[in-house]
N, C-alpha and C. Protein backbone atom coordinates (compact mmCIF):
# COMPACT_ATOMS: atom_id res chain seq x y z
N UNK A 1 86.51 -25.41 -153.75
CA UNK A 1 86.75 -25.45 -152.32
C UNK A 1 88.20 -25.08 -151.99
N UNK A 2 89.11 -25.29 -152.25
CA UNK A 2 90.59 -25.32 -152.54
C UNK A 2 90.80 -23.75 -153.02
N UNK A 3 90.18 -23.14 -153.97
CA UNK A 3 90.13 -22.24 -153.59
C UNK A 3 89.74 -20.68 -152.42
N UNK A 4 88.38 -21.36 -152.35
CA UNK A 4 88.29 -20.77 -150.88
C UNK A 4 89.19 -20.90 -149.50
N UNK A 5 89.74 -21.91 -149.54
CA UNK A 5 90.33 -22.19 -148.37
C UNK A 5 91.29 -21.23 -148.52
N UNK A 6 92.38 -21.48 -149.84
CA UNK A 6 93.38 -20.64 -149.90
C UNK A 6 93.28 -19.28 -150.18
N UNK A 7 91.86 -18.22 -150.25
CA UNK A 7 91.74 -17.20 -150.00
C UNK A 7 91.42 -17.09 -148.62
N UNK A 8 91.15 -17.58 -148.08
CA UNK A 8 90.76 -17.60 -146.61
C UNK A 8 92.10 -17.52 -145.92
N UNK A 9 93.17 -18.47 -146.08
CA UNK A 9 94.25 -18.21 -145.51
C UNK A 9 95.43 -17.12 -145.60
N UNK A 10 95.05 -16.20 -147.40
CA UNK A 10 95.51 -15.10 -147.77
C UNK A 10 95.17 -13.95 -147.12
N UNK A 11 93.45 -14.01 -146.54
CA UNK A 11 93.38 -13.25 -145.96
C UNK A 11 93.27 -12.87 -144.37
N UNK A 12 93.59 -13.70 -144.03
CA UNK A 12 93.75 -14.02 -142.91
C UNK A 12 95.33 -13.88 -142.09
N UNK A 13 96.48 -14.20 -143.21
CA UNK A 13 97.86 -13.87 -143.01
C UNK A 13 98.05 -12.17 -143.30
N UNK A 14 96.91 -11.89 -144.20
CA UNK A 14 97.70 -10.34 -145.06
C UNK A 14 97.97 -9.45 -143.39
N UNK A 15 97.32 -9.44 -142.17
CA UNK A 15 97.35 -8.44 -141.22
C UNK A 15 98.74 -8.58 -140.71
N UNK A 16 98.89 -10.19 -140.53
CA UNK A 16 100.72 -10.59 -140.58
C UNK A 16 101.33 -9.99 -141.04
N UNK A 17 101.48 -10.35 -142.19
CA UNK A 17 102.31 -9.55 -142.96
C UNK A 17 102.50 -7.94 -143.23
N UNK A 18 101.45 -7.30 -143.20
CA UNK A 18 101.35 -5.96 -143.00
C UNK A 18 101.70 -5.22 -141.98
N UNK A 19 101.92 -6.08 -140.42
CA UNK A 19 102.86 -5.13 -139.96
C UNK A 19 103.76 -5.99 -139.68
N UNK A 20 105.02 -7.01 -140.09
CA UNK A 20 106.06 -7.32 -140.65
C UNK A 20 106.99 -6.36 -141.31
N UNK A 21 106.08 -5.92 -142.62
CA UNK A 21 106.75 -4.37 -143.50
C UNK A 21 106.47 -3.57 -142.78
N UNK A 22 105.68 -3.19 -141.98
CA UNK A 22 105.65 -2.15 -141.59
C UNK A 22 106.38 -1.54 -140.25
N UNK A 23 107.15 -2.16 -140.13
CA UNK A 23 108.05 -2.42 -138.27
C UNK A 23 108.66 -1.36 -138.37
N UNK A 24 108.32 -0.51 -137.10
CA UNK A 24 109.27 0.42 -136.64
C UNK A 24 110.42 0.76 -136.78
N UNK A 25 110.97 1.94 -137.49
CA UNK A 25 112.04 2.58 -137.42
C UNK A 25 113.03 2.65 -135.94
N UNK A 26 113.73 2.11 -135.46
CA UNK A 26 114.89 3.24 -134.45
C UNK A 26 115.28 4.23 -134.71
N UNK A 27 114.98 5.21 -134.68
CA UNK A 27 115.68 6.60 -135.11
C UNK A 27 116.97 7.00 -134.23
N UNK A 28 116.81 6.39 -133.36
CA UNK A 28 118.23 6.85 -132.88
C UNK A 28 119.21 6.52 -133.30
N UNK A 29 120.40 7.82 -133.32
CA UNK A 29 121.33 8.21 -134.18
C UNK A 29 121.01 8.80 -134.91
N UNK A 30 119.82 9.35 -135.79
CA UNK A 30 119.63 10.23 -136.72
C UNK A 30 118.89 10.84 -136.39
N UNK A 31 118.91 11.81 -137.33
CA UNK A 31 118.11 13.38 -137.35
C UNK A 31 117.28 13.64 -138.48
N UNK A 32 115.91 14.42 -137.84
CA UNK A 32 115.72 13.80 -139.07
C UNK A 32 115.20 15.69 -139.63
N UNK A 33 115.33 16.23 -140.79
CA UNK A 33 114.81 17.15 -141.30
C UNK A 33 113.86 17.12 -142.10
N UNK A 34 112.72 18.37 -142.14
CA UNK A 34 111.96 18.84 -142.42
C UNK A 34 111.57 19.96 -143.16
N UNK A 35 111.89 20.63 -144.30
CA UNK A 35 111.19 21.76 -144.66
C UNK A 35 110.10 21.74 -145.61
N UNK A 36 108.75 22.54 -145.26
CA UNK A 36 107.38 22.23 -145.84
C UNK A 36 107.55 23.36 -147.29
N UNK A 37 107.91 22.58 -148.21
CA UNK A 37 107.58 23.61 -149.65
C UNK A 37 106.47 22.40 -150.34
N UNK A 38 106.42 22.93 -151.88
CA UNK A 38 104.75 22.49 -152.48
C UNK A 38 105.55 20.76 -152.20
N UNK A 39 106.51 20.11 -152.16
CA UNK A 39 106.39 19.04 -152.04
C UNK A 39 107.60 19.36 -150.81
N UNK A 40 107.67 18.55 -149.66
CA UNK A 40 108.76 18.87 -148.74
C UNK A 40 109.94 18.32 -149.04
N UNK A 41 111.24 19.25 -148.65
CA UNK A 41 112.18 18.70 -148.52
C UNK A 41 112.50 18.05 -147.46
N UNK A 42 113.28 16.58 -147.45
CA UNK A 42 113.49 15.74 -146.34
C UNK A 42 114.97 15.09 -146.11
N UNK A 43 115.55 15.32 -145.23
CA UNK A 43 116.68 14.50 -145.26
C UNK A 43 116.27 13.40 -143.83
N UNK A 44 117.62 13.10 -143.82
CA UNK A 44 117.77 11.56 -142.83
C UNK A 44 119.32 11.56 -142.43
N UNK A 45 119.85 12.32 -141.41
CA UNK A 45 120.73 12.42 -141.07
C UNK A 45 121.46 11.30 -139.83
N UNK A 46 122.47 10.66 -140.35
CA UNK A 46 123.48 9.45 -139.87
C UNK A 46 125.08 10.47 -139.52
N UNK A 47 125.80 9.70 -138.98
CA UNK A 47 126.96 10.34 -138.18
C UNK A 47 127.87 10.02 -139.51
N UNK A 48 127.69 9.43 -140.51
CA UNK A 48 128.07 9.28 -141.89
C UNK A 48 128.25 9.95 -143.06
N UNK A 49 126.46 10.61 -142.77
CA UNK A 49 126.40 10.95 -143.86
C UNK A 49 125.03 11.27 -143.99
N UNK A 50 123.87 11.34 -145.36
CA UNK A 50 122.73 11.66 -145.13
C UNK A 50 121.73 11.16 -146.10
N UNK A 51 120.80 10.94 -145.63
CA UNK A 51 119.73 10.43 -146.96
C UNK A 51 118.75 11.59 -146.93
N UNK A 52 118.68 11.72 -148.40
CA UNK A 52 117.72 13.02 -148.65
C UNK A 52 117.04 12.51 -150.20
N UNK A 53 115.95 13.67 -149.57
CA UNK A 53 114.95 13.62 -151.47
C UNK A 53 115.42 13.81 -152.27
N UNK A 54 114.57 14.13 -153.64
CA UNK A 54 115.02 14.06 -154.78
C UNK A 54 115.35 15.83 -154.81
N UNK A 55 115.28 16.75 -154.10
CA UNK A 55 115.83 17.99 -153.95
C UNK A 55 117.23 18.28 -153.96
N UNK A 56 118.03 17.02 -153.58
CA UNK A 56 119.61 17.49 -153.58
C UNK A 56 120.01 17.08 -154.55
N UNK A 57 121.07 17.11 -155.10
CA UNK A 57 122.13 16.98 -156.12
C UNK A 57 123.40 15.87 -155.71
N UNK A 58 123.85 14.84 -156.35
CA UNK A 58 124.67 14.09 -156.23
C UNK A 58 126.09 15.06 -156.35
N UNK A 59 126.02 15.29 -157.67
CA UNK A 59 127.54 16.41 -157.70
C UNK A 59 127.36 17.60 -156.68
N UNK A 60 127.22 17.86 -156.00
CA UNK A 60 127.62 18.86 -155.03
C UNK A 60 127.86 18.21 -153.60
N UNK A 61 127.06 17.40 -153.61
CA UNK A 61 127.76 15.93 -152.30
C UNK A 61 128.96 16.08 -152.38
N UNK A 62 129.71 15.50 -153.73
CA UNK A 62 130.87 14.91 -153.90
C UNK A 62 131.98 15.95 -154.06
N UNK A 63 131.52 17.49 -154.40
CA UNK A 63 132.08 18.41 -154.17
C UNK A 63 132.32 18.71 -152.93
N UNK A 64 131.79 18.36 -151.84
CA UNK A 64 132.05 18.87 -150.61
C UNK A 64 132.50 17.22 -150.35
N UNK A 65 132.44 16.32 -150.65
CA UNK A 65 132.53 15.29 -150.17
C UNK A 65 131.82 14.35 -149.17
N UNK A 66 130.85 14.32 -149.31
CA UNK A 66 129.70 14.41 -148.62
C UNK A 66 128.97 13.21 -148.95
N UNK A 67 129.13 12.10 -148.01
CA UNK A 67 128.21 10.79 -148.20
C UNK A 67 126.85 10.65 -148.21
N UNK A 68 126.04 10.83 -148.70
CA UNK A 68 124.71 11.02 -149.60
C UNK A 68 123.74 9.82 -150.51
N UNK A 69 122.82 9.47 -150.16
CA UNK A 69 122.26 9.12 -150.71
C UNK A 69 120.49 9.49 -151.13
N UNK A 70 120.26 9.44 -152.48
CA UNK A 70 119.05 10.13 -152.99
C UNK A 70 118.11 9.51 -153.60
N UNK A 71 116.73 9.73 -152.26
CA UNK A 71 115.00 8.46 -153.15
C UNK A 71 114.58 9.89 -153.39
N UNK A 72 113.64 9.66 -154.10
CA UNK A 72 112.44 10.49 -154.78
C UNK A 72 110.90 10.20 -154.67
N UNK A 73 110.34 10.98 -155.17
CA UNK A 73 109.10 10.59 -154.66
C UNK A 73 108.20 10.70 -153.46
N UNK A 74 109.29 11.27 -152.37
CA UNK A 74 108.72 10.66 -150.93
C UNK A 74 107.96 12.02 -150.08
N UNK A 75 107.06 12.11 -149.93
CA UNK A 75 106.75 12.87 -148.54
C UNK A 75 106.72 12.66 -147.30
N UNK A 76 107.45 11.77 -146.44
CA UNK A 76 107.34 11.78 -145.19
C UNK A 76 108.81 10.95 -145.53
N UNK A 77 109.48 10.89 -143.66
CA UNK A 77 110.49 10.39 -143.36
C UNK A 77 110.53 8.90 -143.43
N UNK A 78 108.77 8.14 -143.02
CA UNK A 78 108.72 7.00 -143.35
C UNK A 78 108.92 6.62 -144.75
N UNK A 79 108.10 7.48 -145.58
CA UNK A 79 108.18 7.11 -147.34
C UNK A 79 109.32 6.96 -147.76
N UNK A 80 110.69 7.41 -146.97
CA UNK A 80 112.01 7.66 -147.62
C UNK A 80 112.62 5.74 -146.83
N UNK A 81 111.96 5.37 -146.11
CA UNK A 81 112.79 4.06 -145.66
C UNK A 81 112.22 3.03 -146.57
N UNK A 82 111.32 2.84 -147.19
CA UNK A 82 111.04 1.90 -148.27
C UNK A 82 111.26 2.42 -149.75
N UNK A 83 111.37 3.54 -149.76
CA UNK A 83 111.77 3.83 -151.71
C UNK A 83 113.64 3.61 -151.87
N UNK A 84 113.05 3.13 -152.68
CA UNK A 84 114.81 3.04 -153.47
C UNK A 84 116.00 3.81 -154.05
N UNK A 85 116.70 3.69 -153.51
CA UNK A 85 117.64 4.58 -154.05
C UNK A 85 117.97 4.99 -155.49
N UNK A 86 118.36 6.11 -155.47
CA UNK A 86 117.78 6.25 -157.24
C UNK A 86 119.52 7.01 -157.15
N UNK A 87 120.15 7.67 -156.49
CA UNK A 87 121.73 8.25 -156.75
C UNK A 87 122.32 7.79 -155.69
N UNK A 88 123.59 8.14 -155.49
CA UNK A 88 124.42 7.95 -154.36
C UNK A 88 126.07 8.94 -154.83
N UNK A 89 126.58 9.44 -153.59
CA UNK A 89 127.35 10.46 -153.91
C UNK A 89 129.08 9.09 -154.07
N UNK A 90 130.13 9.55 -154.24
CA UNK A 90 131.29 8.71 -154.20
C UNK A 90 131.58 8.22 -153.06
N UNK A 91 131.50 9.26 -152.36
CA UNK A 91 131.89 8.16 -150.47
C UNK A 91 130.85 7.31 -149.92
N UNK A 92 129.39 7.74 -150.52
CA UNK A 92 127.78 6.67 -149.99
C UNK A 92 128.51 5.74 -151.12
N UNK A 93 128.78 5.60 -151.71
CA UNK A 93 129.34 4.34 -152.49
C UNK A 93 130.91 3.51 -151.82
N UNK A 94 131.31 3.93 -151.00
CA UNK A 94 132.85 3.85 -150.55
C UNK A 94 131.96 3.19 -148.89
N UNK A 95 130.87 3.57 -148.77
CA UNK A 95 130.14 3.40 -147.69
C UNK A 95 129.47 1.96 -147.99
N UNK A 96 129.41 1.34 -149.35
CA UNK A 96 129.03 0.25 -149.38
C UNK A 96 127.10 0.70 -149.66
N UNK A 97 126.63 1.60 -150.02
CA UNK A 97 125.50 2.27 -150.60
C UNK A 97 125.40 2.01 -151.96
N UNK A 98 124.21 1.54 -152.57
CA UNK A 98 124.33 1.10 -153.82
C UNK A 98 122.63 1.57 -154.43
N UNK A 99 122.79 2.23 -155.75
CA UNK A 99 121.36 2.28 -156.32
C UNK A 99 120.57 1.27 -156.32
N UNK A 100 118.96 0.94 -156.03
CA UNK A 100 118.04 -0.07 -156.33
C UNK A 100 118.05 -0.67 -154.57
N UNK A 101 119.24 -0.03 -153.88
CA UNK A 101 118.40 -0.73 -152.43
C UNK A 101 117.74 0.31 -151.84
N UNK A 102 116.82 -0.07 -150.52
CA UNK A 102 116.26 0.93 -149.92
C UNK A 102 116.71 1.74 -149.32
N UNK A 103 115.95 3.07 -148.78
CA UNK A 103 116.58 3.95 -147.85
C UNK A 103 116.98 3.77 -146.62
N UNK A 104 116.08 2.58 -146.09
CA UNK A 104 116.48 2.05 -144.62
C UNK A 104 117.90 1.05 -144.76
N UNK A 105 117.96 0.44 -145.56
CA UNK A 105 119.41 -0.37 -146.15
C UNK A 105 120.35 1.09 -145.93
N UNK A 106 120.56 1.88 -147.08
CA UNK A 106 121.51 2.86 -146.78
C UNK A 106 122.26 3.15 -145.32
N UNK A 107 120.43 3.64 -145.04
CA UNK A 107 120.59 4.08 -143.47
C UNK A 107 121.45 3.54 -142.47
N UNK A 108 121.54 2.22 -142.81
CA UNK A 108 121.94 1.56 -141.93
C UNK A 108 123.96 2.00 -142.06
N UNK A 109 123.97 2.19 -143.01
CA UNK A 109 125.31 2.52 -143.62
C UNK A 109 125.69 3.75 -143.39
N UNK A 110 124.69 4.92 -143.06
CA UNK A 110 125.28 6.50 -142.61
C UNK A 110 124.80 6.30 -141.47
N UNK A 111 124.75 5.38 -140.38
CA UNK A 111 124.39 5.62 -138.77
C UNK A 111 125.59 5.97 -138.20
């Protein structure tokens, strides 16, 4: 019985919780890019700096100097606010940007 109950209440919270994670972006302040190749390239542009796919390069950020941070994996602009940061250029680090947080964390840091 104890068990039923407490699947009953698991499923009954999961719609809660599902749009909890799932809460709307503000996009304002950023920009967001688009180009459609076999997997798209995507950035996420802040007055900072920029979050992009696994298409850019950390060393050429930092050559231009260029605050940057880089998820992988992602096809859409939403997919890039929950995957984790996997690089970050020297100034997205000077920005307080750190590998293993999310893209919407970053974000918040190149607005």
């Amino acid at each position: 019985m104890k068990k039923i109950i407490f699947v009953l209440i698991l499923a009954l919270s999961l719609p809660v919780f599902a749009k909890m994670t799932k809460e709307k972006m503000n996009w304002k302040g950023f920009e967001k890019g688009h180009i459609e190749l076999a997997y798209p390239l995507l950035t996420i542009r802040g007055s900072k700096g920029f979050l992009g796919c696994g298409y850019f390069n950390v060393d050429a950020c930092d050559k231009t100097n260029e605050a940057c941070a880089i998820v992988s994996g992602v096809k859409t602009h939403e997919d890039m606010l929950d995957a984790k940061i996997k690089a970050v250029s020297s100034l997205a680090k000077e920005l307080g940007i750190e590998v293993g947080m999310t893209g919407k964390q970053a974000l918040l840091h190149l607005k």
